[in-house]
Protein backbone atom coordinates (compact mmCIF):
# COMPACT_ATOMS: atom_id res chain seq x y z
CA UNK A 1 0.00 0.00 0.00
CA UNK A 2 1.11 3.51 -1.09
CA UNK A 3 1.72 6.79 1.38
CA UNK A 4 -1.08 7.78 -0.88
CA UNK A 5 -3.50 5.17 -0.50
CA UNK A 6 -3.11 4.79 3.14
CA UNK A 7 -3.72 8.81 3.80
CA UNK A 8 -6.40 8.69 1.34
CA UNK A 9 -7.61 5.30 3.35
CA UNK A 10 -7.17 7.80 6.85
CA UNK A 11 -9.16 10.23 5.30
CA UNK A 12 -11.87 8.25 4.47
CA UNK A 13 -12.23 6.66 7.98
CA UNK A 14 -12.45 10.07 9.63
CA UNK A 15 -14.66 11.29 7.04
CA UNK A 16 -17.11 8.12 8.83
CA UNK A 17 -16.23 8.97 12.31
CA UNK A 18 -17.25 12.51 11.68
CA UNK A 19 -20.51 11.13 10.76
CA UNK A 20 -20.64 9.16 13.28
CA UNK A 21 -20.46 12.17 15.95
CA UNK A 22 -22.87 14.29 14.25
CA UNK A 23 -25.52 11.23 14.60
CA UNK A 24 -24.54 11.02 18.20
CA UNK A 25 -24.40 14.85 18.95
CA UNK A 26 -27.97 15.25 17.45
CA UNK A 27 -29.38 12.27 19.27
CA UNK A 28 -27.63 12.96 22.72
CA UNK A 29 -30.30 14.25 25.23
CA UNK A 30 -27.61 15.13 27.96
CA UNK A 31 -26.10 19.25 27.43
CA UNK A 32 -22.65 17.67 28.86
CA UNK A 33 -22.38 14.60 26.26
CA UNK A 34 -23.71 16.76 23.42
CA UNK A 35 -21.16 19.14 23.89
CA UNK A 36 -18.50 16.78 24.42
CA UNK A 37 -19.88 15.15 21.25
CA UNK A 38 -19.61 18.14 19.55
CA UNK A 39 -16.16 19.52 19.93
CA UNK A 40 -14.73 16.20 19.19
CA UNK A 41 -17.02 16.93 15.66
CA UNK A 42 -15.16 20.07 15.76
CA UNK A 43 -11.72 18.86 16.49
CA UNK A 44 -11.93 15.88 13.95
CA UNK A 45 -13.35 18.52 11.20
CA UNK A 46 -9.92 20.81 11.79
CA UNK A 47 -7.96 17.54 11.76
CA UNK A 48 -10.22 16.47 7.88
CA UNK A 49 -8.86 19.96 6.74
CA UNK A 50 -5.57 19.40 7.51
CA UNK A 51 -5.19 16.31 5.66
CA UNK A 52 -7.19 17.62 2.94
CA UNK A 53 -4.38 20.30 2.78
CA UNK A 54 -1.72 17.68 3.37
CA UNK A 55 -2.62 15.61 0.28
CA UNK A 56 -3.28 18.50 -1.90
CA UNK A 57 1.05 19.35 -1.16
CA UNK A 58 1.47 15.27 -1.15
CA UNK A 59 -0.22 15.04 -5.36
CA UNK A 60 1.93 18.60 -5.74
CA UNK A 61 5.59 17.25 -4.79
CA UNK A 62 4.84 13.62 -6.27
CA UNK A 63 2.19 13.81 -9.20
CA UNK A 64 1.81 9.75 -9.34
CA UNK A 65 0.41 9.92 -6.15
CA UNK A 66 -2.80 11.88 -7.31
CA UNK A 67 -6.17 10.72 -6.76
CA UNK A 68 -8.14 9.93 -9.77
C-alpha cells in the first residue's frame, strides 16, 4: 500500500467517524455529552482539513500519487 493510499484510506475513515459524531451529537439528550460530542465533531473537522491540505502538497511534490 502507497503513502497515498493509506492517507487517502485515513481520510476516508475520519470522514465516517465525523458522521458518526454528528448522529450522536444530534441524538444525545444530555447538554454535557452533546457538547462533548460536539467539539470532538469540531476537532476531527480541523484535523479532515488538515489532511485535505496535506494531500493537496502530497499530489503537488509527487504527481503519481494523485487521486483519480
Amino acid at each position: 500500500m502507497t503513502v497515498a493510499s493509506k492517507v487517502n484510506q485515513t481520510l476516508a475513515s475520519l470522514k465516517g467517524i465525523k458522521s458518526t459524531l454528528k448522529i450522536y451529537s444530534i441524538q444525545e439528550q444530555k447538554k454535557e455529552a452533546k457538547d462533548i460530542y460536539e467539539e470532538s465533531l469540531l476537532e476531527t473537522k480541523e484535523i479532515i482539513e488538515d489532511l485535505e491540505n496535506r494531500i493537496k502538497v502530497l499530489e503537488l511534490q509527487e504527481p503519481q500519487y494523485k487521486s483519480n
